[in-house]
PDB file of N, CA and C in Angstrom:
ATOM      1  N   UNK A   1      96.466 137.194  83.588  1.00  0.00           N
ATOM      2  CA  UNK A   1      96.729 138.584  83.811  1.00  0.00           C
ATOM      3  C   UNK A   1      98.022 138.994  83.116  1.00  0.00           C
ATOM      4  N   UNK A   2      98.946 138.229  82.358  1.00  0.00           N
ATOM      5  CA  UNK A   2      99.981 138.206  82.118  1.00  0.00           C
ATOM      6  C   UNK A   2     100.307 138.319  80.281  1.00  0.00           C
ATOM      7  N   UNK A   3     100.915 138.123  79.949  1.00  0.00           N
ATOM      8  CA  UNK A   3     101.248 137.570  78.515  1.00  0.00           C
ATOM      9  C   UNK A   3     100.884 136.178  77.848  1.00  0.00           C
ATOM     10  N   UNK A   4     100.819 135.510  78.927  1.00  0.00           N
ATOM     11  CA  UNK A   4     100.294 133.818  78.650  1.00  0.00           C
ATOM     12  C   UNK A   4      98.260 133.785  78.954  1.00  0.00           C
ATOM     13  N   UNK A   5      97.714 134.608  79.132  1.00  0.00           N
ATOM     14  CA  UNK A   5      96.605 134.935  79.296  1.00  0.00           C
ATOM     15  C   UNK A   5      95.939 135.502  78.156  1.00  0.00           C
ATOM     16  N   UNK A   6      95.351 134.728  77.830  1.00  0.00           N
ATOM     17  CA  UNK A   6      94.350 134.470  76.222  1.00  0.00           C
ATOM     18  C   UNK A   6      93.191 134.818  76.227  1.00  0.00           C
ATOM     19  N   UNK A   7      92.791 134.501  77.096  1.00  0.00           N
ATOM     20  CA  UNK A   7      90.805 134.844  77.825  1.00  0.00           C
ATOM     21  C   UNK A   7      90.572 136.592  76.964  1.00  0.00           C
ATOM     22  N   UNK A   8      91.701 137.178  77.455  1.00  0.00           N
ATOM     23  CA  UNK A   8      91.052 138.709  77.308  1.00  0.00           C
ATOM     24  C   UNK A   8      90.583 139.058  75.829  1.00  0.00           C
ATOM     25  N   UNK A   9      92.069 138.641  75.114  1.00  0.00           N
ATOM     26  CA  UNK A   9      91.660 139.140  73.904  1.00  0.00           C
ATOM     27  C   UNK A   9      90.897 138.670  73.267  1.00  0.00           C
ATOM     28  N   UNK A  10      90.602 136.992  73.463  1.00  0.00           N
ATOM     29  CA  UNK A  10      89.253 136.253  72.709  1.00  0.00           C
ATOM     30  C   UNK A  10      87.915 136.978  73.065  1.00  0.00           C
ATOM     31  N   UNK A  11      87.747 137.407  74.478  1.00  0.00           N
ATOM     32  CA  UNK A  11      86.766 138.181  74.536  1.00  0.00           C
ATOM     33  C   UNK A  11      86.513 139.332  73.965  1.00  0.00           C
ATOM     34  N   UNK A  12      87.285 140.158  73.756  1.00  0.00           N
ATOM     35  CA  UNK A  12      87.352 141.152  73.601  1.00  0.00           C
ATOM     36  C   UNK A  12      87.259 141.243  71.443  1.00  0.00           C
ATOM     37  N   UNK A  13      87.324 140.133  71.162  1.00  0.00           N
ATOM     38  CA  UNK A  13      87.515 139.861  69.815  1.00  0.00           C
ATOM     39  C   UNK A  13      85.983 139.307  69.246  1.00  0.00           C
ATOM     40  N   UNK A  14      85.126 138.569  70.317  1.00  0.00           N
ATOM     41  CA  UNK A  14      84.138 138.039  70.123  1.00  0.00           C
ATOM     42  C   UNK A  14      82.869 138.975  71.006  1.00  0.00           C
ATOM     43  N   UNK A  15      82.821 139.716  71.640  1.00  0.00           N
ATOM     44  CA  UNK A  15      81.905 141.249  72.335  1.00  0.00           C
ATOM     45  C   UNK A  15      82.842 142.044  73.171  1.00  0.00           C
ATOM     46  N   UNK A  16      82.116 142.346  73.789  1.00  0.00           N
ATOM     47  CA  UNK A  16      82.264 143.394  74.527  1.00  0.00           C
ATOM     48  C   UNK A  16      82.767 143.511  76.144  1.00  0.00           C
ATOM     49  N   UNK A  17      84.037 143.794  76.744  1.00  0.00           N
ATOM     50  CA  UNK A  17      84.388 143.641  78.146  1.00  0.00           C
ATOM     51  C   UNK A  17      83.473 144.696  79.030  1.00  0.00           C
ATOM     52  N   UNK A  18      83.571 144.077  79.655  1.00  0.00           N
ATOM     53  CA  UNK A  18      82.455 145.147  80.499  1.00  0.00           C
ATOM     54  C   UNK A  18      83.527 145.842  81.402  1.00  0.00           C
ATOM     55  N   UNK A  19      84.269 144.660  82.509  1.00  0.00           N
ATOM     56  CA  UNK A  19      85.157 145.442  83.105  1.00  0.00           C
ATOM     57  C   UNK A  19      86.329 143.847  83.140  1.00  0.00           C
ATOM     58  N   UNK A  20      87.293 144.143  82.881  1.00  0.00           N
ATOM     59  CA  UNK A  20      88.633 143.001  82.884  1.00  0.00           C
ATOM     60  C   UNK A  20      89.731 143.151  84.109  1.00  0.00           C
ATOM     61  N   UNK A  21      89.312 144.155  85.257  1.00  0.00           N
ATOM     62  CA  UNK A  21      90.300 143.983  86.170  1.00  0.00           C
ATOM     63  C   UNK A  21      89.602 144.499  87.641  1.00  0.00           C
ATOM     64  N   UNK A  22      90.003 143.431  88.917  1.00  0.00           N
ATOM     65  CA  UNK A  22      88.975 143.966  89.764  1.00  0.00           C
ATOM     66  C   UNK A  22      90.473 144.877  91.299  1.00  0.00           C
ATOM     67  N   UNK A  23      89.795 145.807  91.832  1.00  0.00           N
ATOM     68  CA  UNK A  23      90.758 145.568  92.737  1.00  0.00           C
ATOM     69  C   UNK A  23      90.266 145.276  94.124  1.00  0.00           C
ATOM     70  N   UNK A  24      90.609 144.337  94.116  1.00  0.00           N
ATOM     71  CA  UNK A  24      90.559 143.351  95.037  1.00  0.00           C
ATOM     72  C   UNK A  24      90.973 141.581  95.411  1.00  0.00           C
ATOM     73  N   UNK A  25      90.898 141.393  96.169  1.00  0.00           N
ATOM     74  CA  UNK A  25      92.549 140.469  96.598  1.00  0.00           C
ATOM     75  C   UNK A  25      91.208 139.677  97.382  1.00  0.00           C
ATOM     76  N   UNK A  26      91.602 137.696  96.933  1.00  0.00           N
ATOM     77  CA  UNK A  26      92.026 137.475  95.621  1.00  0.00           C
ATOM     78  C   UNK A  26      91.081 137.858  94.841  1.00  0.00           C
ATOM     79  N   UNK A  27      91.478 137.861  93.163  1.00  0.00           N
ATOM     80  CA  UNK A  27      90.403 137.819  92.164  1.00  0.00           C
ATOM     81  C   UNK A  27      90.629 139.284  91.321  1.00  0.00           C
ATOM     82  N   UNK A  28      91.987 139.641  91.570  1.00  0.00           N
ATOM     83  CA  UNK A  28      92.198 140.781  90.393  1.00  0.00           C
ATOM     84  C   UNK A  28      91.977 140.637  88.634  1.00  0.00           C
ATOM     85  N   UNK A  29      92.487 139.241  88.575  1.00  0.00           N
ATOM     86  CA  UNK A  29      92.281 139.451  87.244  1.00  0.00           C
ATOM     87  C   UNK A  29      90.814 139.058  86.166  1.00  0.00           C
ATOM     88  N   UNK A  30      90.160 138.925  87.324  1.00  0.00           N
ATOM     89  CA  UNK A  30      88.593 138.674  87.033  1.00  0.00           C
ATOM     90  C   UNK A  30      87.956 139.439  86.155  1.00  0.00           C
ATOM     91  N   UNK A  31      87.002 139.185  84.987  1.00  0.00           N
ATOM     92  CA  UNK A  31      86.657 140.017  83.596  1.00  0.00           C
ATOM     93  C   UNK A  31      85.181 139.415  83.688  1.00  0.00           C
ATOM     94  N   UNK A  32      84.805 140.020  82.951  1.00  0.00           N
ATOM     95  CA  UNK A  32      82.783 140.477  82.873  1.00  0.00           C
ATOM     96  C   UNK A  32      82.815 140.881  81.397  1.00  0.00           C
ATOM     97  N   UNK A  33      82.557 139.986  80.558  1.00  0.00           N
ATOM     98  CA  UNK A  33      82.486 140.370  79.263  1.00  0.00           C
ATOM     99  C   UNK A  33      80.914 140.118  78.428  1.00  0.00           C
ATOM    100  N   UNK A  34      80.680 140.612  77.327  1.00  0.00           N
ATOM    101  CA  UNK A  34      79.198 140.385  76.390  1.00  0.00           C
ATOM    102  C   UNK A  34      79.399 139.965  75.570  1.00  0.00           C
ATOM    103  N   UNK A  35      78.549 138.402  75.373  1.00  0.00           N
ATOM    104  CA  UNK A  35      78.921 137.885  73.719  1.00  0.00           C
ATOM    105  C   UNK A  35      77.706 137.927  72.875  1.00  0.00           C
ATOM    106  N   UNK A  36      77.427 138.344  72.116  1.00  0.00           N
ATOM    107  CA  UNK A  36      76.006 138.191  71.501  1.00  0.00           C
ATOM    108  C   UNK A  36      74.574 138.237  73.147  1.00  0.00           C
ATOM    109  N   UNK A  37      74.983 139.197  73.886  1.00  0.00           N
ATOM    110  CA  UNK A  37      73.903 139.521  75.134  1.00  0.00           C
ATOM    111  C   UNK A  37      73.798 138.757  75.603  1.00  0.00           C
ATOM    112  N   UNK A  38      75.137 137.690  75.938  1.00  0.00           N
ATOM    113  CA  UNK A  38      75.186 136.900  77.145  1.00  0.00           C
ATOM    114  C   UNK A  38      76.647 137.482  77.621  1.00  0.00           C
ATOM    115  N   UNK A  39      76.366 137.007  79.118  1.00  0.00           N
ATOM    116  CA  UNK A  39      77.273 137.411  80.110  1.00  0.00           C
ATOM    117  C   UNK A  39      78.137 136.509  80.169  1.00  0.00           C
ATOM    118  N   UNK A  40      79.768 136.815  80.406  1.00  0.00           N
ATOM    119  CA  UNK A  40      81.007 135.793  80.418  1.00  0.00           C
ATOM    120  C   UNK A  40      81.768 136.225  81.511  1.00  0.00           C
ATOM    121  N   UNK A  41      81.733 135.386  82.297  1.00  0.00           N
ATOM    122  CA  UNK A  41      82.749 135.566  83.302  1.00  0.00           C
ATOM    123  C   UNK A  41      84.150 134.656  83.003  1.00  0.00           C
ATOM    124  N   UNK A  42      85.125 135.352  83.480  1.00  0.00           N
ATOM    125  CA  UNK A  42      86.551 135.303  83.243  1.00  0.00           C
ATOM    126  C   UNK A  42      86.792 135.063  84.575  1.00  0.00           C
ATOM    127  N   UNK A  43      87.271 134.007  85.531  1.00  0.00           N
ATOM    128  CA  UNK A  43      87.926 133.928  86.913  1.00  0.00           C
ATOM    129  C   UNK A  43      89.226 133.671  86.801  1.00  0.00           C
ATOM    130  N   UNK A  44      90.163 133.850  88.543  1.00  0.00           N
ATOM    131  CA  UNK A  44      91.567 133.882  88.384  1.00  0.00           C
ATOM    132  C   UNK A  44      91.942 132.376  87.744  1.00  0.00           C
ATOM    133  N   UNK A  45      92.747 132.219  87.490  1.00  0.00           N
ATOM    134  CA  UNK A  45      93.467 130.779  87.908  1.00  0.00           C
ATOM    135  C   UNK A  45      93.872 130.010  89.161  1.00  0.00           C
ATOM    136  N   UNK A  46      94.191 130.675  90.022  1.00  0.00           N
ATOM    137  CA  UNK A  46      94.506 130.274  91.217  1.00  0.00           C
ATOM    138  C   UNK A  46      93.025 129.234  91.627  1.00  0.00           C
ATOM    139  N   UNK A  47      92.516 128.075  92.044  1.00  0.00           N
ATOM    140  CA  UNK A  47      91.770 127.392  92.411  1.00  0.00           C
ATOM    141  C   UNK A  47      90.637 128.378  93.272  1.00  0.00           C
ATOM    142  N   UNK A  48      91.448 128.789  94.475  1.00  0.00           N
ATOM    143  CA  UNK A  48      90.853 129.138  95.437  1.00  0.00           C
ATOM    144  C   UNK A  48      90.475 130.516  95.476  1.00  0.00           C
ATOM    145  N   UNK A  49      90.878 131.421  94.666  1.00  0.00           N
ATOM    146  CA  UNK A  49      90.627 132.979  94.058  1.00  0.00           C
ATOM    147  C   UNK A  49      89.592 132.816  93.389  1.00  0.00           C
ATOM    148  N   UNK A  50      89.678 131.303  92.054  1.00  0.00           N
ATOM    149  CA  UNK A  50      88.475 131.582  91.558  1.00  0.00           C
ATOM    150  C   UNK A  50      87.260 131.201  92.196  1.00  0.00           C
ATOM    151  N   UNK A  51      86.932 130.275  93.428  1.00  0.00           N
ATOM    152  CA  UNK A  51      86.191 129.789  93.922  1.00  0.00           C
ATOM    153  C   UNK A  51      85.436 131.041  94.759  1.00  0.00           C
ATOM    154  N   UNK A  52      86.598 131.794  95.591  1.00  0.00           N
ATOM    155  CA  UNK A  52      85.773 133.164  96.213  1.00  0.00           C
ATOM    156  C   UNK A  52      85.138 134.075  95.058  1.00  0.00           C
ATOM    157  N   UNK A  53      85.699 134.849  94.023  1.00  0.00           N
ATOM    158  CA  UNK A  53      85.279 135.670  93.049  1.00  0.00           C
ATOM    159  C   UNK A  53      84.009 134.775  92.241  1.00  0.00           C
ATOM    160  N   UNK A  54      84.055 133.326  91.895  1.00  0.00           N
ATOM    161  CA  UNK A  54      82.844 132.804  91.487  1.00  0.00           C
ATOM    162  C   UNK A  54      81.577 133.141  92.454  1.00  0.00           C
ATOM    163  N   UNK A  55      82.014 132.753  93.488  1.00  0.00           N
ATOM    164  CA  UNK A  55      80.810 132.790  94.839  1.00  0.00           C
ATOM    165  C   UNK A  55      80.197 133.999  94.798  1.00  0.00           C
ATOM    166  N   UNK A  56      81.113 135.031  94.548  1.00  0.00           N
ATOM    167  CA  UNK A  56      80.708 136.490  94.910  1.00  0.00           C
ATOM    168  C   UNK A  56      79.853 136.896  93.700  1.00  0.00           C
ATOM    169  N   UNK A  57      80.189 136.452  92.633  1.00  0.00           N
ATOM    170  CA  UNK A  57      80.089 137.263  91.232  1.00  0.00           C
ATOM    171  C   UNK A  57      78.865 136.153  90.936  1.00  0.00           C
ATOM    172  N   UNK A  58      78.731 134.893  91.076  1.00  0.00           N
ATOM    173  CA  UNK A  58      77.892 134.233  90.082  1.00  0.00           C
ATOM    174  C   UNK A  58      76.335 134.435  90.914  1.00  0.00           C
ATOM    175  N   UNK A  59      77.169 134.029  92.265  1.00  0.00           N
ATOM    176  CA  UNK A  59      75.505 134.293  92.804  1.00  0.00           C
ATOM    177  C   UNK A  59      74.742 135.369  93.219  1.00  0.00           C
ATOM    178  N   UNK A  60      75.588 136.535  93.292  1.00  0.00           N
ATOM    179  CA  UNK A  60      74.503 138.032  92.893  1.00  0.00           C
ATOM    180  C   UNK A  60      74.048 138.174  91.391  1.00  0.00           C
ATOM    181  N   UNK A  61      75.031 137.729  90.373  1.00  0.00           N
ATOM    182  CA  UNK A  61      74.347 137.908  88.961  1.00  0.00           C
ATOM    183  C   UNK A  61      73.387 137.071  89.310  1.00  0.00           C
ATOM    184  N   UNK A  62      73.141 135.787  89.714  1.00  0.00           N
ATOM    185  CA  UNK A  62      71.812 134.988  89.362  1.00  0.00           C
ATOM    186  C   UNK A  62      70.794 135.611  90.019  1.00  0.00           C
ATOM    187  N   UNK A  63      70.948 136.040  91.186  1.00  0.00           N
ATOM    188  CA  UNK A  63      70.336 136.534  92.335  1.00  0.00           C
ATOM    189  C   UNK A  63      69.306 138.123  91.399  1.00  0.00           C
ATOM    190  N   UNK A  64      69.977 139.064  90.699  1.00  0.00           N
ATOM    191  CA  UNK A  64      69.738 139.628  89.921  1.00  0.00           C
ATOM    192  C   UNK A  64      69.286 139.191  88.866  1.00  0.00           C
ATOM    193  N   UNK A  65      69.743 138.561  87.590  1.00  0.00           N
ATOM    194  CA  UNK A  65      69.039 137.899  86.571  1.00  0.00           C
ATOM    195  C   UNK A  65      67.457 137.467  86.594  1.00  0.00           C
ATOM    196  N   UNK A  66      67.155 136.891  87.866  1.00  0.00           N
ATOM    197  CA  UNK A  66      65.981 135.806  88.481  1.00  0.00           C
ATOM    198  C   UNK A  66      65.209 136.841  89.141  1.00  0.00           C
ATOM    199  N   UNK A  67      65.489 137.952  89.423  1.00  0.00           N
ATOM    200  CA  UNK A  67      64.299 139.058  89.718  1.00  0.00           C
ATOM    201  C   UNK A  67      64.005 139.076  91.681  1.00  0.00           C
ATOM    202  N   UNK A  68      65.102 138.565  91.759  1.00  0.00           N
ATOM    203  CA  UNK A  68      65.128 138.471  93.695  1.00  0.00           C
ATOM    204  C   UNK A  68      65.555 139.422  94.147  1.00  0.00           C
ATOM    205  N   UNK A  69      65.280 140.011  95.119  1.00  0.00           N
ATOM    206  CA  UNK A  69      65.821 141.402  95.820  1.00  0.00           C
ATOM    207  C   UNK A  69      67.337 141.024  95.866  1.00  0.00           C
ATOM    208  N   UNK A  70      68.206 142.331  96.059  1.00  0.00           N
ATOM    209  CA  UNK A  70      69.123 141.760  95.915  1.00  0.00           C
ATOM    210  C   UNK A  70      70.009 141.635  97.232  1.00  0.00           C
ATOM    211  N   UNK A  71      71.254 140.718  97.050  1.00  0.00           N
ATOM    212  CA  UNK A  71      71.567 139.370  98.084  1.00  0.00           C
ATOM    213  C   UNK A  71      72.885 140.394  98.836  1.00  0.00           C
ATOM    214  N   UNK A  72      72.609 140.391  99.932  1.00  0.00           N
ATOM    215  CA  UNK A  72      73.537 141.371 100.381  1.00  0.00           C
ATOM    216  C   UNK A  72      74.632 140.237 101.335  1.00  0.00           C
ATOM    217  N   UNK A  73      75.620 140.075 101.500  1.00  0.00           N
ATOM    218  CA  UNK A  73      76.490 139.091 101.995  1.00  0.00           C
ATOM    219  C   UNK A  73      76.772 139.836 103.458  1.00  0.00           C
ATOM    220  N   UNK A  74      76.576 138.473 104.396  1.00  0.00           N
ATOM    221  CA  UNK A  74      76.454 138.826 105.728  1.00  0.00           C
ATOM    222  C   UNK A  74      77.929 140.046 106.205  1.00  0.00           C
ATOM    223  N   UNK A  75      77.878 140.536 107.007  1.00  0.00           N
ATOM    224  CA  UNK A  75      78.622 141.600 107.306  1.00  0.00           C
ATOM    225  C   UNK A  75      79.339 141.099 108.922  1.00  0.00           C
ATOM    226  N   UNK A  76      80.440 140.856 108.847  1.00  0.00           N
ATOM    227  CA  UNK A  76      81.101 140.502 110.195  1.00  0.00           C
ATOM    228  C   UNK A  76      81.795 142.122 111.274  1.00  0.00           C
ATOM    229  N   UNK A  77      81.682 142.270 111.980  1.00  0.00           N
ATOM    230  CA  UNK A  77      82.468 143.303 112.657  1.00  0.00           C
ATOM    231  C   UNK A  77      84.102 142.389 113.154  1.00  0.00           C
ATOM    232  N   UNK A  78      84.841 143.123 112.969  1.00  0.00           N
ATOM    233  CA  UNK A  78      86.162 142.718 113.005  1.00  0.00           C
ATOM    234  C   UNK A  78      86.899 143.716 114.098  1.00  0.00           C
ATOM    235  N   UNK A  79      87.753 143.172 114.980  1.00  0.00           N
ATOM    236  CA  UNK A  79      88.284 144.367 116.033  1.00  0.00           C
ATOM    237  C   UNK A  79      89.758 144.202 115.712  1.00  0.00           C
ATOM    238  N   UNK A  80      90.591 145.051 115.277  1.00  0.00           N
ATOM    239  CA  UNK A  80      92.106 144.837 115.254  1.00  0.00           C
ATOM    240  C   UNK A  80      92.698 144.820 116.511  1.00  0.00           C
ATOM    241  N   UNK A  81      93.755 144.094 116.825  1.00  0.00           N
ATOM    242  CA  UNK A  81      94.579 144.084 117.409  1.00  0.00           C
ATOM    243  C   UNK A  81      95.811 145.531 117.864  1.00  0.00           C
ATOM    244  N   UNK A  82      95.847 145.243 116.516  1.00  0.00           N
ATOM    245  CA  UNK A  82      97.117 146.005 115.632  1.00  0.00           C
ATOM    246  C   UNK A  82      96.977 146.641 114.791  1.00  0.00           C
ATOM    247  N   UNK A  83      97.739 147.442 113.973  1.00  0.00           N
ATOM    248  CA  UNK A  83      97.445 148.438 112.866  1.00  0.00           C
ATOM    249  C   UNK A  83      97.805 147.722 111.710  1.00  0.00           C
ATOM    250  N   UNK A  84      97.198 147.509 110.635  1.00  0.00           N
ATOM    251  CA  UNK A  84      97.156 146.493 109.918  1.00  0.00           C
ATOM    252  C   UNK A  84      97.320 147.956 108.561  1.00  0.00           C
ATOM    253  N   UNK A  85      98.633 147.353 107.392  1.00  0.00           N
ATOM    254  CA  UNK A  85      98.594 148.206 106.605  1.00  0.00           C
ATOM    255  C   UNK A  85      97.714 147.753 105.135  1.00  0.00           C
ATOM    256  N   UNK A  86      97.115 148.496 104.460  1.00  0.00           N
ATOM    257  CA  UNK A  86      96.376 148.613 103.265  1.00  0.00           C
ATOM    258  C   UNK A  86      96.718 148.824 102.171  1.00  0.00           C
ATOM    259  N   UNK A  87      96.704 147.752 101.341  1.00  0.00           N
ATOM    260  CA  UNK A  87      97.447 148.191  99.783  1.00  0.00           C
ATOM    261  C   UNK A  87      96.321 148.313  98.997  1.00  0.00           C
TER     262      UNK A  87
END
């Protein structure tokens, strides 16, 4: 996401970005690019950012690609305590 981050412009040099920044925590600097009409995913560095944003991103694209209805991720109800602030 930085100056030491190479991914973008190689993509961006070899097709087309689709979208290079997500907002959402972790996995902002996550990218969706086209190389010759294949799909490239770009994940964080952080181990565990890229492991959630892979999970999320690889298995609805396959889920889509493969012609399956599509995969809706279970939905928890959550009760606050407290007032929790939002960035």
């Amino acid at each position: 996401m930085g100056e030491k981050d190479l991914i973008k412009p190689f993509l961006e040099s070899k097709g087309e970005i689709l979208f290079g920044w997500l907002n959402m925590k972790p996995g902002k600097p996550t990218t969706l690019a086209r190389i010759n009409n294949k799909l490239v995913f770009s994940f964080p560095g952080n181990p565990v950012s890229c492991f959630v944003t892979a999970h999320l991103f690889i298995s609805w694209s396959l889920k889509i690609i493969s012609g399956d209805e599509l995969y809706e991720f279970p939905k928890i109800k959550v009760k606050l305590t407290k007032q929790v602030r939002l960035d």
